[in-house]
Protein backbone atom coordinates (compact mmCIF):
# COMPACT_ATOMS: atom_id res chain seq x y z
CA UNK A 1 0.00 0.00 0.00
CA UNK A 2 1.36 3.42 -0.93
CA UNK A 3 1.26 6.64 1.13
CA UNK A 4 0.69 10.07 0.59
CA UNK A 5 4.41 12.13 1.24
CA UNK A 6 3.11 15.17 -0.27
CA UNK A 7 0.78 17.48 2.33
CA UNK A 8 -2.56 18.43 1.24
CA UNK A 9 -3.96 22.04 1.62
CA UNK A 10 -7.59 23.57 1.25
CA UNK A 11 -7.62 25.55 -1.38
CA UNK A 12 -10.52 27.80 0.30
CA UNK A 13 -14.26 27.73 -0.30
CA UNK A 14 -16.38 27.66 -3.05
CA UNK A 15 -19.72 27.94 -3.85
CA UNK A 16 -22.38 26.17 -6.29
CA UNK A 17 -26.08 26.71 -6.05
CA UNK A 18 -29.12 24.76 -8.18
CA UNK A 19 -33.58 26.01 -8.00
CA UNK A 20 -35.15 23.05 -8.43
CA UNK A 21 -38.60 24.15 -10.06
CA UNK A 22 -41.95 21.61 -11.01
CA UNK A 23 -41.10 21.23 -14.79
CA UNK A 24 -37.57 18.98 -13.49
CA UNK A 25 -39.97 16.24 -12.65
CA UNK A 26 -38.03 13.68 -10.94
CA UNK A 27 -34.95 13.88 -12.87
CA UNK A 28 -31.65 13.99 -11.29
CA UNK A 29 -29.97 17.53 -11.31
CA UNK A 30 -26.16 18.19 -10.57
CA UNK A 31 -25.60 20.68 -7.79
CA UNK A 32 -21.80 20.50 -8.14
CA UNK A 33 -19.05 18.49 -10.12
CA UNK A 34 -15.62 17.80 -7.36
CA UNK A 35 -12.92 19.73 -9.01
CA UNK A 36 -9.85 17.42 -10.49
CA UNK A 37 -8.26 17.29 -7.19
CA UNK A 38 -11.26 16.76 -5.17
CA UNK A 39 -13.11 18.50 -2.02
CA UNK A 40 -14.62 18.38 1.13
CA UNK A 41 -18.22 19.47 1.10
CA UNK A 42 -18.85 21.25 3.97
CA UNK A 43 -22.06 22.51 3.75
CA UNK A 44 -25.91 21.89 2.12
CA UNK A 45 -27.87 24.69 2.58
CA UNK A 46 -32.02 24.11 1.53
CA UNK A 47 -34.91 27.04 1.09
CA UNK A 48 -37.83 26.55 -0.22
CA UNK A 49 -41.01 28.21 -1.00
CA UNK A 50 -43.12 25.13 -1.63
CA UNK A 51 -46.73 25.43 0.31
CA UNK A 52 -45.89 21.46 0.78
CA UNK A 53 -43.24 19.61 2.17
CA UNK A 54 -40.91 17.56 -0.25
CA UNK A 55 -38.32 15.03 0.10
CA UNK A 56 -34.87 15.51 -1.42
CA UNK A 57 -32.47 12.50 -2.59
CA UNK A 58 -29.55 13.25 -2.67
CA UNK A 59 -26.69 11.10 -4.42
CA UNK A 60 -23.23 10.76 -5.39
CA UNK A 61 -22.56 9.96 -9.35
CA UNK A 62 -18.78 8.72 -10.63
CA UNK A 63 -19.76 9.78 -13.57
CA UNK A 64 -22.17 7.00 -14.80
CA UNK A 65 -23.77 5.61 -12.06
CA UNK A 66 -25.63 7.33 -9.25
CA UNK A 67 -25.47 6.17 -5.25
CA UNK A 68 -28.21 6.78 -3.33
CA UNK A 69 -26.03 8.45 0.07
CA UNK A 70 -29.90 9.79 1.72
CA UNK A 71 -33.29 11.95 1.78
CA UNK A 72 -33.47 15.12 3.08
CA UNK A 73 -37.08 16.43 3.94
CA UNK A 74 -37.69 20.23 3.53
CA UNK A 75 -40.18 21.84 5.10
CA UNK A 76 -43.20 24.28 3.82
CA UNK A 77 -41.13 27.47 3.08
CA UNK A 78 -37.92 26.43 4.93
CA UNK A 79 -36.24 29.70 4.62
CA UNK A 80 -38.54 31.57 3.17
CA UNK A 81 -41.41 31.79 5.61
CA UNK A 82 -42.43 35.58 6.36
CA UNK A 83 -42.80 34.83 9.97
CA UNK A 84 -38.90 33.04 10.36
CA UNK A 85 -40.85 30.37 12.28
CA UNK A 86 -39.30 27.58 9.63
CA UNK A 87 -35.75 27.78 9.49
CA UNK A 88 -33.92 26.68 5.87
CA UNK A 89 -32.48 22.78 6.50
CA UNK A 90 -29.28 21.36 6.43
CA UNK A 91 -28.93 19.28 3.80
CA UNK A 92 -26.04 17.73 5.04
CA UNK A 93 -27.59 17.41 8.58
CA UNK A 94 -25.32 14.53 10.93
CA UNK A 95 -29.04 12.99 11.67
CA UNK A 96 -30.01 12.22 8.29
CA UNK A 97 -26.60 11.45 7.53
CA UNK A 98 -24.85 9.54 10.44
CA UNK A 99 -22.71 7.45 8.14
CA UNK A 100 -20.82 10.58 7.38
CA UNK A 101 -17.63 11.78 8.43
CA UNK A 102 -18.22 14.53 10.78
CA UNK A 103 -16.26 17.70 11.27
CA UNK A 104 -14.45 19.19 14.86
CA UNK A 105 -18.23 20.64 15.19
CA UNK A 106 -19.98 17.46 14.59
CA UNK A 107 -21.69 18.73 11.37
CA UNK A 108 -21.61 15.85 8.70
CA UNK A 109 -19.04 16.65 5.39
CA UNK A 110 -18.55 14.42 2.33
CA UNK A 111 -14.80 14.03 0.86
CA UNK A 112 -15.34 13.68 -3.03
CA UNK A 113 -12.91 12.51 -5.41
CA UNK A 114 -12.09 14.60 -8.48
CA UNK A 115 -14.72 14.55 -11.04
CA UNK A 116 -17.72 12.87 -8.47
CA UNK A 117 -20.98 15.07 -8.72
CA UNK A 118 -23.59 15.79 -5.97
CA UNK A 119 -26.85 15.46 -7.49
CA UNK A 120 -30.29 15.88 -6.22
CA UNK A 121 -34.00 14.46 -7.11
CA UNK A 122 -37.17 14.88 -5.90
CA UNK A 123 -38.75 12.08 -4.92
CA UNK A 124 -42.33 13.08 -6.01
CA UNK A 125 -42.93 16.00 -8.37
CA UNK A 126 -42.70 19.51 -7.15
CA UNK A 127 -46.21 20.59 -6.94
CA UNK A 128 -45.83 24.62 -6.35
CA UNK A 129 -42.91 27.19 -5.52
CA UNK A 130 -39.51 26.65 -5.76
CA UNK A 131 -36.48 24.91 -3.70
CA UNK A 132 -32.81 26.41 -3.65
CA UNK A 133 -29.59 24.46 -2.77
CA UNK A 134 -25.98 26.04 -1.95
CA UNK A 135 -23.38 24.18 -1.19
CA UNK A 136 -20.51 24.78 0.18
CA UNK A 137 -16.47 22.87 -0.38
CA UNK A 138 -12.93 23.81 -0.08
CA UNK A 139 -10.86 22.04 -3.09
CA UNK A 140 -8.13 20.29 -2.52
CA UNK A 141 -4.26 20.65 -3.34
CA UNK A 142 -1.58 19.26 -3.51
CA UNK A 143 2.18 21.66 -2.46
């Protein structure tokens, strides 16, 4: 088994967002593609302004096959509620996700080789409103 000799540095954050709308039925959408060297994602952040609740699935694709990693359920108008009674949802949230690596702060993270895409389905048609994803990664060096 070979080791890694050469240290490997964040390369700071970056951001990708996708709307998912009710005319993307229930086809997968890409939310980010890993850059070449890879990245930690750090950070799922879902809105929506739905007036029902919907279920997320959210899975890792190599490129030509898809793995099924979870669901996330949003909320009606997680986010986007006048009130602020319904706070947006962590898409990446250590419950949902307790096979995940967790960070220092116990908040689940995903370590993606290069190329790997995060993509995300509903599971039953959006019926009204919209839903908004950012995520968050740091890419990966090598010095």
């Amino acid at each position: 088994m070979t080791k890694n000799t050469t240290p490997v540095f964040e390369n700071g954050a970056k951001n990708e967002a996708l709307s998912m709308v009710n005319g993307d039925g229930l086809t997968e959408k890409t939310l980010f593609t890993a850059p070449a060297e890879g990245c930690t994602l750090k950070m799922i952040s879902i809105a929506s302004t739905s007036t029902v609740a919907e279920l997320l699935k959210l899975s890792l694709n190599d490129g030509t096959t898809s793995y099924v990693i979870g669901q996330v359920l949003v909320p009606i108008t997680a986010g986007t509620d006048l009130a602020g009674a319904v706070p947006s949802v962590s898409g990446l949230n250590a419950d949902n996700f307790p096979q995940l690596e967790k960070d220092i702060a116990g908040n689940a993270i995903i370590k993606m080789e290069g190329a790997w895409k995060l993509n995300v389905n509903a599971v039953s048609v959006i019926t009204d409103g919209k839903i908004d994803l950012v995520a968050i990664y740091d890419s990966i060096t090598a010095d």
